[in-house]
C-alpha atoms as a PDB file:
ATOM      1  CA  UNK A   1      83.653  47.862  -0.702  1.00  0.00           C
ATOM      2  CA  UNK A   2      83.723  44.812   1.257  1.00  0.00           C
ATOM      3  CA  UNK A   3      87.309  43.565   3.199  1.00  0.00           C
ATOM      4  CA  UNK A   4      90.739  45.347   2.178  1.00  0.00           C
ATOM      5  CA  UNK A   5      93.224  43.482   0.064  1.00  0.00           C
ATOM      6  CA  UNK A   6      96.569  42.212   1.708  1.00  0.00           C
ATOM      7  CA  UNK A   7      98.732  44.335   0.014  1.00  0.00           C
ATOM      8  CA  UNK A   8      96.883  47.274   1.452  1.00  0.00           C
ATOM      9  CA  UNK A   9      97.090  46.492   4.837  1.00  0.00           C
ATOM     10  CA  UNK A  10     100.695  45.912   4.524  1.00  0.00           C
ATOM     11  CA  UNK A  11     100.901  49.323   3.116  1.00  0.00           C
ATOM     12  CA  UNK A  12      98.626  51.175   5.606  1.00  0.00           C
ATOM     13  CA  UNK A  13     100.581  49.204   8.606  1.00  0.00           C
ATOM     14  CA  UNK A  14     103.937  50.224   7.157  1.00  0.00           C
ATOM     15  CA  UNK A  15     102.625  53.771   6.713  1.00  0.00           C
ATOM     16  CA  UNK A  16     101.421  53.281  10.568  1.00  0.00           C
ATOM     17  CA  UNK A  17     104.868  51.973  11.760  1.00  0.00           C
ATOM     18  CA  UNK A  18     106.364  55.373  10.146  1.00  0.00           C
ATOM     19  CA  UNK A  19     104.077  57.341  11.069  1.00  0.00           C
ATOM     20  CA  UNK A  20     104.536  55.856  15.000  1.00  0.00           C
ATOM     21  CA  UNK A  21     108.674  56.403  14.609  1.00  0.00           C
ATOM     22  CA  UNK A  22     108.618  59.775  13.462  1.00  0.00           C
ATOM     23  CA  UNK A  23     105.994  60.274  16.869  1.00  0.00           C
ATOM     24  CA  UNK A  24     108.302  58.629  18.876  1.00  0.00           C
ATOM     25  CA  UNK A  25     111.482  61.176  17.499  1.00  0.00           C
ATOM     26  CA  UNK A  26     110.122  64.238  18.301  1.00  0.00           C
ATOM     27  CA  UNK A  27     108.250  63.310  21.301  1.00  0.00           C
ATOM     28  CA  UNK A  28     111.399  62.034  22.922  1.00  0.00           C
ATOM     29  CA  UNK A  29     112.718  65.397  21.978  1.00  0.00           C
ATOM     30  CA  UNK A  30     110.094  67.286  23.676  1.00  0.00           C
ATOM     31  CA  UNK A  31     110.815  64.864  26.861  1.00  0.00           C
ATOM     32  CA  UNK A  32     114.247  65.559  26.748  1.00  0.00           C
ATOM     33  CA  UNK A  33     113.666  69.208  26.496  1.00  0.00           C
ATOM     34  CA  UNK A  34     111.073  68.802  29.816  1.00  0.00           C
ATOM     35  CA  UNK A  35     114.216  66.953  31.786  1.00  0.00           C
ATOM     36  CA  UNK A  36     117.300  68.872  30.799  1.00  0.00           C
ATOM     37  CA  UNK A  37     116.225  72.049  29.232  1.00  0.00           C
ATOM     38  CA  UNK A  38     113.382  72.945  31.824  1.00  0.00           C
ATOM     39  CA  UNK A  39     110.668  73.157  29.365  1.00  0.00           C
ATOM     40  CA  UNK A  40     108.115  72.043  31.705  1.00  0.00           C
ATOM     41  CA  UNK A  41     109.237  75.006  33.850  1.00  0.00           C
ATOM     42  CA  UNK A  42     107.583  78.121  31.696  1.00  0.00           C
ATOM     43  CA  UNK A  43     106.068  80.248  32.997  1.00  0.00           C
ATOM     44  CA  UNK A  44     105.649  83.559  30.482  1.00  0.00           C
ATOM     45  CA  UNK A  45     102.604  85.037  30.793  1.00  0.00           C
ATOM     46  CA  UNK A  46     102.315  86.592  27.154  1.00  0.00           C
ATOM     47  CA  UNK A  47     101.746  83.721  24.348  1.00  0.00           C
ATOM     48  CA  UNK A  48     104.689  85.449  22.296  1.00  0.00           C
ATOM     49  CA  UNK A  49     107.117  85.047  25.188  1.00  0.00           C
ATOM     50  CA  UNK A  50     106.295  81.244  26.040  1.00  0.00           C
ATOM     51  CA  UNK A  51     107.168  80.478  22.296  1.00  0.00           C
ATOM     52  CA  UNK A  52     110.323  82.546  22.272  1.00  0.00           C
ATOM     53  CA  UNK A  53     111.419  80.899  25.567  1.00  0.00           C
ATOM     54  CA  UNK A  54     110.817  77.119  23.874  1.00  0.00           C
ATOM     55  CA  UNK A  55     112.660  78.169  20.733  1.00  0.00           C
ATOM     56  CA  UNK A  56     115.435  79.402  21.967  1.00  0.00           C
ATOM     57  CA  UNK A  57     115.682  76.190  24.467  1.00  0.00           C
ATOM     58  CA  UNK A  58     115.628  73.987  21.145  1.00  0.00           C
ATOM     59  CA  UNK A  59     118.603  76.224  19.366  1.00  0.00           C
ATOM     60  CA  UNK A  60     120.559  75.640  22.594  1.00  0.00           C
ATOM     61  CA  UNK A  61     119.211  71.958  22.249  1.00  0.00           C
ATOM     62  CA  UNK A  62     120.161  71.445  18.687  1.00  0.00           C
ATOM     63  CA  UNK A  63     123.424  73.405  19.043  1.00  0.00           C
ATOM     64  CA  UNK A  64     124.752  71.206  21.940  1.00  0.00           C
ATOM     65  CA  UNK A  65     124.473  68.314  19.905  1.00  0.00           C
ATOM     66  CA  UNK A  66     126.246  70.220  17.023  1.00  0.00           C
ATOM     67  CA  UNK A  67     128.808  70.737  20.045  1.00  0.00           C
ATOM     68  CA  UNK A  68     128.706  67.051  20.884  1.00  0.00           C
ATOM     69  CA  UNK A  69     129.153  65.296  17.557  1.00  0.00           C
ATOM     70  CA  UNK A  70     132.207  68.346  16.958  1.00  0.00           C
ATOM     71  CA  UNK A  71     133.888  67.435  19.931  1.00  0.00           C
ATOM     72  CA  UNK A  72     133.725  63.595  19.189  1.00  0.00           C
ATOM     73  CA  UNK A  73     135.259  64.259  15.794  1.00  0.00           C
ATOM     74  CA  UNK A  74     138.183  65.994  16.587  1.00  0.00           C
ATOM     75  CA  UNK A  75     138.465  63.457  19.686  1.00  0.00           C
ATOM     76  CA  UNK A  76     138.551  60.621  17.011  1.00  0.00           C
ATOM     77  CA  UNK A  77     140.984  61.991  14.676  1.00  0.00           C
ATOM     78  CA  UNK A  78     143.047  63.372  17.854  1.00  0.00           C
ATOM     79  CA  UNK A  79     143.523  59.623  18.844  1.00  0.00           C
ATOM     80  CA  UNK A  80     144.134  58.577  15.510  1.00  0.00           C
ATOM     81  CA  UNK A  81     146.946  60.998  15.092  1.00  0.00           C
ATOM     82  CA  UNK A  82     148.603  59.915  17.929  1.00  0.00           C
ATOM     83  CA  UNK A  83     148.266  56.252  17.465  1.00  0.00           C
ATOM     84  CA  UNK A  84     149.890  56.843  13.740  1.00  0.00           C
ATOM     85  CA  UNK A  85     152.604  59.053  15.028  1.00  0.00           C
ATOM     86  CA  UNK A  86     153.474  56.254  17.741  1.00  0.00           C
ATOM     87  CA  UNK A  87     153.572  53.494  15.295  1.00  0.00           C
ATOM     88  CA  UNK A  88     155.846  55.784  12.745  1.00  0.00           C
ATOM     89  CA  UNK A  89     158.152  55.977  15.683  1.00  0.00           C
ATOM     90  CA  UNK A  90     158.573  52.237  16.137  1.00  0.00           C
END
């Protein structure tokens, strides 16, 4: 009863702040979707087809950036070979 202690409102406002980052994740996600992936485009008519369309946008989503982060890899270690096979010729 009466006014909360200190200690919980640092706990409730940290709670808040996680709670508002996790939010912020998945809704910038969902915009993403909406500008590259056309989500805001749907137009199924059956329930059951809507949901299949928006899953299989975020498998093509999520496997793009599987792509990405791939493709940076064996960028990275392509350079690096290269840079130690020039300096073993020198």
């Amino acid at each position: 009863l009466g006014r909360p202690s200190r200690t919980e409102d640092k706990t409730l406002e940290g709670v808040a702040r996680q709670d508002a980052s996790e939010r912020n994740a998945v809704e910038g996600k969902f915009g993403e979707g909406k500008r590259k992936y056309g989500l805001g485009l749907i137009r199924a008519r059956l329930q059951e087809t809507s949901e299949t369309v928006v899953a299989l946008q975020f498998l093509i989503l999520n496997l793009e950036r599987k792509l990405r982060v791939l493709f940076l890899k064996f960028l990275h270690n392509t350079i690096l070979y290269f840079d130690n096979r020039n300096l073993a010729c020198i």
